[in-house]
PDB file of N, CA and C in Angstrom:
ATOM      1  N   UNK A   1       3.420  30.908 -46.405  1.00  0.00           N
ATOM      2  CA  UNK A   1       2.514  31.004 -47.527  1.00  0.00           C
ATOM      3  C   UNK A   1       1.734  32.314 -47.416  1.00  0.00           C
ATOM      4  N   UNK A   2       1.653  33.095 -48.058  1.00  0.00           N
ATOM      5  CA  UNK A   2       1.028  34.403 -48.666  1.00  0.00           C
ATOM      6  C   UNK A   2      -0.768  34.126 -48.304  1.00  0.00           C
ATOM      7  N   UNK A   3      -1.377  35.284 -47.847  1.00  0.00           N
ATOM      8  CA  UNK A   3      -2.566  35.022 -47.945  1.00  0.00           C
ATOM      9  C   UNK A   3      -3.194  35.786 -49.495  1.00  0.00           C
ATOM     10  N   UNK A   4      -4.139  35.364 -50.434  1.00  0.00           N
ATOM     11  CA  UNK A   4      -4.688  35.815 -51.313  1.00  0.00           C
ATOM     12  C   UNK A   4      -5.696  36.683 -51.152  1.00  0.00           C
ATOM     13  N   UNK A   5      -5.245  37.738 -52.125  1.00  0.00           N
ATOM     14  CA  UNK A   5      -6.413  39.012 -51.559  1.00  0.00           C
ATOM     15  C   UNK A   5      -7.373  38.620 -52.455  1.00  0.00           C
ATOM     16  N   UNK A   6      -8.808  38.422 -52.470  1.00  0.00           N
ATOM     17  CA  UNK A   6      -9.938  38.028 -53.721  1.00  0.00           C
ATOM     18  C   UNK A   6     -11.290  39.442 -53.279  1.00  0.00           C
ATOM     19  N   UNK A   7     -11.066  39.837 -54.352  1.00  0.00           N
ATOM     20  CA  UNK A   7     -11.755  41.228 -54.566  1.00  0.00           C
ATOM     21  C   UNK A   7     -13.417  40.872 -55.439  1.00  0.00           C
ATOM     22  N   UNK A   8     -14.599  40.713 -54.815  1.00  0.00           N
ATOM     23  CA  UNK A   8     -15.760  41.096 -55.436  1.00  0.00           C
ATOM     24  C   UNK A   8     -16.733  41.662 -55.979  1.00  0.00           C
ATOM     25  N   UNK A   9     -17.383  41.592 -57.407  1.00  0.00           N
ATOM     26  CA  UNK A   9     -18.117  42.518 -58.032  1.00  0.00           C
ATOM     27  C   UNK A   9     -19.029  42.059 -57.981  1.00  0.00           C
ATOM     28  N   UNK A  10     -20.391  42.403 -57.445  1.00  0.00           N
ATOM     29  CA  UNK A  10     -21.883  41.725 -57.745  1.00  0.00           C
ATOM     30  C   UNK A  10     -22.460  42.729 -58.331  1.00  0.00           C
ATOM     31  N   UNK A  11     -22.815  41.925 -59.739  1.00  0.00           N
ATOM     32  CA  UNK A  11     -23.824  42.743 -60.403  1.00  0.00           C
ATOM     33  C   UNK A  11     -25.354  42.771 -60.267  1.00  0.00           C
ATOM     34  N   UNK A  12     -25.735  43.629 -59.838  1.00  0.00           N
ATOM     35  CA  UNK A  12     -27.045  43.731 -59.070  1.00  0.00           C
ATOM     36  C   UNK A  12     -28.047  45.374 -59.392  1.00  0.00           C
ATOM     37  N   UNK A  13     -27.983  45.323 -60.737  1.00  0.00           N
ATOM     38  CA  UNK A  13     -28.518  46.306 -61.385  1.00  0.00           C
ATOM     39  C   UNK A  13     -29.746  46.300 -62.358  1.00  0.00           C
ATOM     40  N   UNK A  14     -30.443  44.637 -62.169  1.00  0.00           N
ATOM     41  CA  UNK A  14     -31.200  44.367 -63.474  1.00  0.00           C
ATOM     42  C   UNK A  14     -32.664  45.075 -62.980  1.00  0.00           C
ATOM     43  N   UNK A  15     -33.448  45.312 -63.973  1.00  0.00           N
ATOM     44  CA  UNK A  15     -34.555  45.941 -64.135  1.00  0.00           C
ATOM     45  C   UNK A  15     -35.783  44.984 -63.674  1.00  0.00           C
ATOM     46  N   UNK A  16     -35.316  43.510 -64.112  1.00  0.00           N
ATOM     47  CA  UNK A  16     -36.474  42.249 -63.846  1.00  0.00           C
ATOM     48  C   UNK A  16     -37.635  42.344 -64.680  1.00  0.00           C
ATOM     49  N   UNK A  17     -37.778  42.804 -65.643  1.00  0.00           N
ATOM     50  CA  UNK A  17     -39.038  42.712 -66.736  1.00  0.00           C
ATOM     51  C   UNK A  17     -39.577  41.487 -66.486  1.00  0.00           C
ATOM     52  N   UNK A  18     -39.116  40.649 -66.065  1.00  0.00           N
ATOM     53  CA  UNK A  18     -39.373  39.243 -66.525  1.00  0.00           C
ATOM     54  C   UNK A  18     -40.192  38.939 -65.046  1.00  0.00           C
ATOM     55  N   UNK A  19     -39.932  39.693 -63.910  1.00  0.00           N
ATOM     56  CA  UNK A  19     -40.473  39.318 -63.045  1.00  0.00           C
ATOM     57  C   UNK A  19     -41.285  40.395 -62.271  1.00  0.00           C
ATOM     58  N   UNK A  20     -42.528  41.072 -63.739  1.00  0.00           N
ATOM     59  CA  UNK A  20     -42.927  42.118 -63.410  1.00  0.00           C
ATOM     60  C   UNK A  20     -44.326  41.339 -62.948  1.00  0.00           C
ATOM     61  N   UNK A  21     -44.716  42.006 -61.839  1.00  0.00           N
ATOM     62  CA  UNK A  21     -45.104  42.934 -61.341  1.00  0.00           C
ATOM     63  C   UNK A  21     -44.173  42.711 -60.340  1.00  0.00           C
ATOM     64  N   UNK A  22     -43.488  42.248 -59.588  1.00  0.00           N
ATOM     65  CA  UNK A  22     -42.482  42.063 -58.360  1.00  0.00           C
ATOM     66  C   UNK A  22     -41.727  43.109 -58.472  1.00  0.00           C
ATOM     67  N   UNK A  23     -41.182  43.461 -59.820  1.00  0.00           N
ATOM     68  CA  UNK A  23     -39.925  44.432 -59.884  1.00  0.00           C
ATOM     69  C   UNK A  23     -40.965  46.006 -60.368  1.00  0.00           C
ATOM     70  N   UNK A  24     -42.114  45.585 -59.880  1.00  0.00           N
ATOM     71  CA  UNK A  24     -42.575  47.556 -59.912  1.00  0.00           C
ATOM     72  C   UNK A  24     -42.048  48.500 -59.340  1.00  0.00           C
ATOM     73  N   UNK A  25     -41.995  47.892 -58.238  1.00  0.00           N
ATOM     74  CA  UNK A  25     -41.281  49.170 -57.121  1.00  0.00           C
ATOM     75  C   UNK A  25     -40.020  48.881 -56.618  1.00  0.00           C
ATOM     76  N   UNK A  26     -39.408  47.637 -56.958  1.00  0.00           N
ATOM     77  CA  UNK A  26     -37.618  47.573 -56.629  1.00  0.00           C
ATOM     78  C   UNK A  26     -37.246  46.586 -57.374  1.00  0.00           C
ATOM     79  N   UNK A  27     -36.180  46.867 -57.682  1.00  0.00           N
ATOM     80  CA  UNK A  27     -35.020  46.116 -58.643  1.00  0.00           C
ATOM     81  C   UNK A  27     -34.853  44.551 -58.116  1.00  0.00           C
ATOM     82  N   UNK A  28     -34.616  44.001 -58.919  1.00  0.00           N
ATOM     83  CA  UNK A  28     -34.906  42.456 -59.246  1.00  0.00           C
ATOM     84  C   UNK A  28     -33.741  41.922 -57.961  1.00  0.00           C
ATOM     85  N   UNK A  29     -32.646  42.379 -57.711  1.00  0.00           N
ATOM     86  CA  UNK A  29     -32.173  41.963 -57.035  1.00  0.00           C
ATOM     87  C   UNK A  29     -32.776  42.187 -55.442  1.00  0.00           C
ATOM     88  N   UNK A  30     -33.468  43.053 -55.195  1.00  0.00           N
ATOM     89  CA  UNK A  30     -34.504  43.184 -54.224  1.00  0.00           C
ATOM     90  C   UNK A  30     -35.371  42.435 -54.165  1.00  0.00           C
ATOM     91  N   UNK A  31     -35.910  41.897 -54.660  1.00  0.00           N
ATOM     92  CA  UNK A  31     -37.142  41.045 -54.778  1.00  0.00           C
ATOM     93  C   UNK A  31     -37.076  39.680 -53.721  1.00  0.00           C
ATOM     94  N   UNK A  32     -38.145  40.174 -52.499  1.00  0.00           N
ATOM     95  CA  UNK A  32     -37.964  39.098 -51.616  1.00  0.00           C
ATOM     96  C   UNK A  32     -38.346  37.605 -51.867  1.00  0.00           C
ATOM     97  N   UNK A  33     -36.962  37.243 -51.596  1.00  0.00           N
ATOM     98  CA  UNK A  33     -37.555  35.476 -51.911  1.00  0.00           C
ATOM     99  C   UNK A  33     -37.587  34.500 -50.185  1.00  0.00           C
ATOM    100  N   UNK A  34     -38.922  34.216 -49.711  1.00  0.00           N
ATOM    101  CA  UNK A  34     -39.153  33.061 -48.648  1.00  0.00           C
ATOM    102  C   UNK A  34     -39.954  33.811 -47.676  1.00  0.00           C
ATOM    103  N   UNK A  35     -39.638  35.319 -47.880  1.00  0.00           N
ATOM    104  CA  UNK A  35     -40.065  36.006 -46.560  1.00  0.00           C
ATOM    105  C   UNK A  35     -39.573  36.598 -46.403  1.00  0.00           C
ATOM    106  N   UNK A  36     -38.039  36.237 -45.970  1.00  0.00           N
ATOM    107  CA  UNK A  36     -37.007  36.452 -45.159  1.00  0.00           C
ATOM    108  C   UNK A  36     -36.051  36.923 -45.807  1.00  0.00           C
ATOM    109  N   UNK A  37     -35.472  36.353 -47.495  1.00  0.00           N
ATOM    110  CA  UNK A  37     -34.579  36.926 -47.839  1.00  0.00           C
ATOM    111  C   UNK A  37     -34.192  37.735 -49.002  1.00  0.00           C
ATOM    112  N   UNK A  38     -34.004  38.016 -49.754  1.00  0.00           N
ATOM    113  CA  UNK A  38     -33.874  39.086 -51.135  1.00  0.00           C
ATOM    114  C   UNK A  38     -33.071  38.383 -51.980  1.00  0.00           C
ATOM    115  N   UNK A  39     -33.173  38.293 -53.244  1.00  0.00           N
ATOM    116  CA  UNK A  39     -32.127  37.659 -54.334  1.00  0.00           C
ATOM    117  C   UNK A  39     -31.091  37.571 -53.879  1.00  0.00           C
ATOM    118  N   UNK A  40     -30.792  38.661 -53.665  1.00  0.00           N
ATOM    119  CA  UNK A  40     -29.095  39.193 -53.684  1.00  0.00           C
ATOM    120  C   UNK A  40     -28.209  38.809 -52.722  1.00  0.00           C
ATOM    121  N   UNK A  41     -28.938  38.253 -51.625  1.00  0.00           N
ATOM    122  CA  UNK A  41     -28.879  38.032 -50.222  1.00  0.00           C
ATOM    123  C   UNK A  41     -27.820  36.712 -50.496  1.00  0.00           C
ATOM    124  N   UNK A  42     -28.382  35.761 -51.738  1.00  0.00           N
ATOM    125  CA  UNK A  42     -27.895  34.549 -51.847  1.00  0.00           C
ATOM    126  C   UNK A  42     -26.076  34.345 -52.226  1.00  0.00           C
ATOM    127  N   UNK A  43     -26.386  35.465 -53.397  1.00  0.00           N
ATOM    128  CA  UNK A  43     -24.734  35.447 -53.853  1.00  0.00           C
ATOM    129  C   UNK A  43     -23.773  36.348 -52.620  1.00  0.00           C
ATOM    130  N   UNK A  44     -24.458  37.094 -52.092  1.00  0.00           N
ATOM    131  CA  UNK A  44     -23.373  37.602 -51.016  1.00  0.00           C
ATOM    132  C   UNK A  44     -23.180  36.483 -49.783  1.00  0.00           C
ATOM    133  N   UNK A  45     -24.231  35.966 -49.222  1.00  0.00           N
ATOM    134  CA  UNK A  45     -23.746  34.890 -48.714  1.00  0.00           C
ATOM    135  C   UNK A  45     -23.186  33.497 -49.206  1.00  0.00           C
ATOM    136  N   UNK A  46     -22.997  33.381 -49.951  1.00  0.00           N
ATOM    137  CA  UNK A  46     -22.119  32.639 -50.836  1.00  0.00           C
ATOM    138  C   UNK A  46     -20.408  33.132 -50.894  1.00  0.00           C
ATOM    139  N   UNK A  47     -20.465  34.250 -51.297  1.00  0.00           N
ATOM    140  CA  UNK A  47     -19.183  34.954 -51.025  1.00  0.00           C
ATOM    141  C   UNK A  47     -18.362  35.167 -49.540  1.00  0.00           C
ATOM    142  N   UNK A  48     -19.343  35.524 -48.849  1.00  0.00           N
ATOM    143  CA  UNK A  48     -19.033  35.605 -47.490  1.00  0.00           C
ATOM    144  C   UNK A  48     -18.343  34.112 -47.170  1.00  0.00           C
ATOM    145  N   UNK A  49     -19.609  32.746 -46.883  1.00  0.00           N
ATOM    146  CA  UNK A  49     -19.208  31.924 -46.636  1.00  0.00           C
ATOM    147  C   UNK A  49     -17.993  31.406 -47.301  1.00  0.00           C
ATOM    148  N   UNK A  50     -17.162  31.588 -48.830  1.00  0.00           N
ATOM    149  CA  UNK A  50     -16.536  31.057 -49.449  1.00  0.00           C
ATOM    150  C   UNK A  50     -14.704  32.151 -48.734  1.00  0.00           C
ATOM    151  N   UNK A  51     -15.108  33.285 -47.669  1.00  0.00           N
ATOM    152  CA  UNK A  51     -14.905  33.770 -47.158  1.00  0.00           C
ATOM    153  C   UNK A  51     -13.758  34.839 -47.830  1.00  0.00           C
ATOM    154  N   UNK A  52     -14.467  35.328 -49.145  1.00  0.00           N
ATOM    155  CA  UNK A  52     -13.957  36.197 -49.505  1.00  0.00           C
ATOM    156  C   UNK A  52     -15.080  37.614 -48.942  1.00  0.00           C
ATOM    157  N   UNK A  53     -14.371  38.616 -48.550  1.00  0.00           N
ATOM    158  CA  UNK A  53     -15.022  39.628 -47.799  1.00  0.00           C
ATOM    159  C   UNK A  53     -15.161  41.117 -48.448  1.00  0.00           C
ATOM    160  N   UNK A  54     -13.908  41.447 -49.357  1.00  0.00           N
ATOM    161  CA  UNK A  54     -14.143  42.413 -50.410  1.00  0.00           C
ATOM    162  C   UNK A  54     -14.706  42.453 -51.062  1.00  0.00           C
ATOM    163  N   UNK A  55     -16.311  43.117 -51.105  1.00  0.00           N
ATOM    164  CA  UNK A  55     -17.212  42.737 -52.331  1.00  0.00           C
ATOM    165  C   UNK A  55     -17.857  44.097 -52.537  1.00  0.00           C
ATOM    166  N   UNK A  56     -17.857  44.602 -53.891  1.00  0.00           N
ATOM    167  CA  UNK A  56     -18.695  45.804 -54.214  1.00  0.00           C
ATOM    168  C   UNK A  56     -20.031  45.029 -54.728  1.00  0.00           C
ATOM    169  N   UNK A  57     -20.446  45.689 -54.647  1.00  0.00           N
ATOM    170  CA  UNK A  57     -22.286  45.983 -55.078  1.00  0.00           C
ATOM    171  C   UNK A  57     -22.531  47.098 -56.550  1.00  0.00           C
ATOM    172  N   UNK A  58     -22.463  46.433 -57.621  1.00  0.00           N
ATOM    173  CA  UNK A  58     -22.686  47.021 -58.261  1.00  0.00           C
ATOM    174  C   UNK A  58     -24.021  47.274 -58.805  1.00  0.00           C
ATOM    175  N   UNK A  59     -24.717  48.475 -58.796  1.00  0.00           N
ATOM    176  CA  UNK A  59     -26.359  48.222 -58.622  1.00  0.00           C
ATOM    177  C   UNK A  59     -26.420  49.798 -59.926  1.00  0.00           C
ATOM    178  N   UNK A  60     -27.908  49.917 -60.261  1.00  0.00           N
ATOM    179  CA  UNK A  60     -28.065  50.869 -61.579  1.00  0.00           C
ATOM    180  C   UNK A  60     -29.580  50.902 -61.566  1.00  0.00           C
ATOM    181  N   UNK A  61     -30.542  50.023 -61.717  1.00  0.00           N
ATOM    182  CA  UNK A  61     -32.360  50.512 -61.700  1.00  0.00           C
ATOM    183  C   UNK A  61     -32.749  50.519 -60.201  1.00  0.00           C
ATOM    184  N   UNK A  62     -32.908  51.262 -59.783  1.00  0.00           N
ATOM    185  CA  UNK A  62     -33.772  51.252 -58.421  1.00  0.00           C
ATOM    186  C   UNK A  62     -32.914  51.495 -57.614  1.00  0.00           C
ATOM    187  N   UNK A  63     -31.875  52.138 -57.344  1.00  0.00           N
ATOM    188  CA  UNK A  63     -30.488  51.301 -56.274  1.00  0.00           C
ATOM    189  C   UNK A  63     -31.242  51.479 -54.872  1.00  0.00           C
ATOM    190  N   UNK A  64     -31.798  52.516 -54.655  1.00  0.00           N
ATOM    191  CA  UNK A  64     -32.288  52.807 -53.848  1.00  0.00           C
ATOM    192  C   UNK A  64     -32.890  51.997 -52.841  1.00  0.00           C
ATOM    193  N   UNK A  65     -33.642  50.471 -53.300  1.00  0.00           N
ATOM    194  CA  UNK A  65     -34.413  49.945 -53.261  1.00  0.00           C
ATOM    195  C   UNK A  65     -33.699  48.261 -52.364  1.00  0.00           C
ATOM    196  N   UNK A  66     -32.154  48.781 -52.515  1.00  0.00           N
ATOM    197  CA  UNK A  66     -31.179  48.080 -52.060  1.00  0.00           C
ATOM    198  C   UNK A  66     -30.716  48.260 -50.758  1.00  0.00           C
TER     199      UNK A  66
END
């Protein structure tokens, strides 16, 4: 049986208006949630665990901030 190659795109570029003042100085997917972890943190470990490992980061307001 063939192993399946599964290729990931996370879109991780939003501005967060909605969760302003948090997203003043970094992009919504930055935005620490517990302490400990960042939005974004969630869907990549999700991916990871589901143990697909090819994943781009697609990022656009703040990237920097990533």
């Amino acid at each position: 049986m063939s192993k399946i190659k599964t290729l990931a795109f996370v879109m991780a570029g939003g501005e967060g208006t909605r969760l302003y003042p948090l997203t003043k100085e970094r992009s919504k997917p930055s935005v620490p949630f517990g302490g400990r972890y960042r939005i974004v943190d969630f869907a990549l470990s999700n991916l990871i665990n589901s143990k697909i490992y090819s994943i781009y980061l697609l990022v656009q307001y703040k990237s920097q901030s990533l």
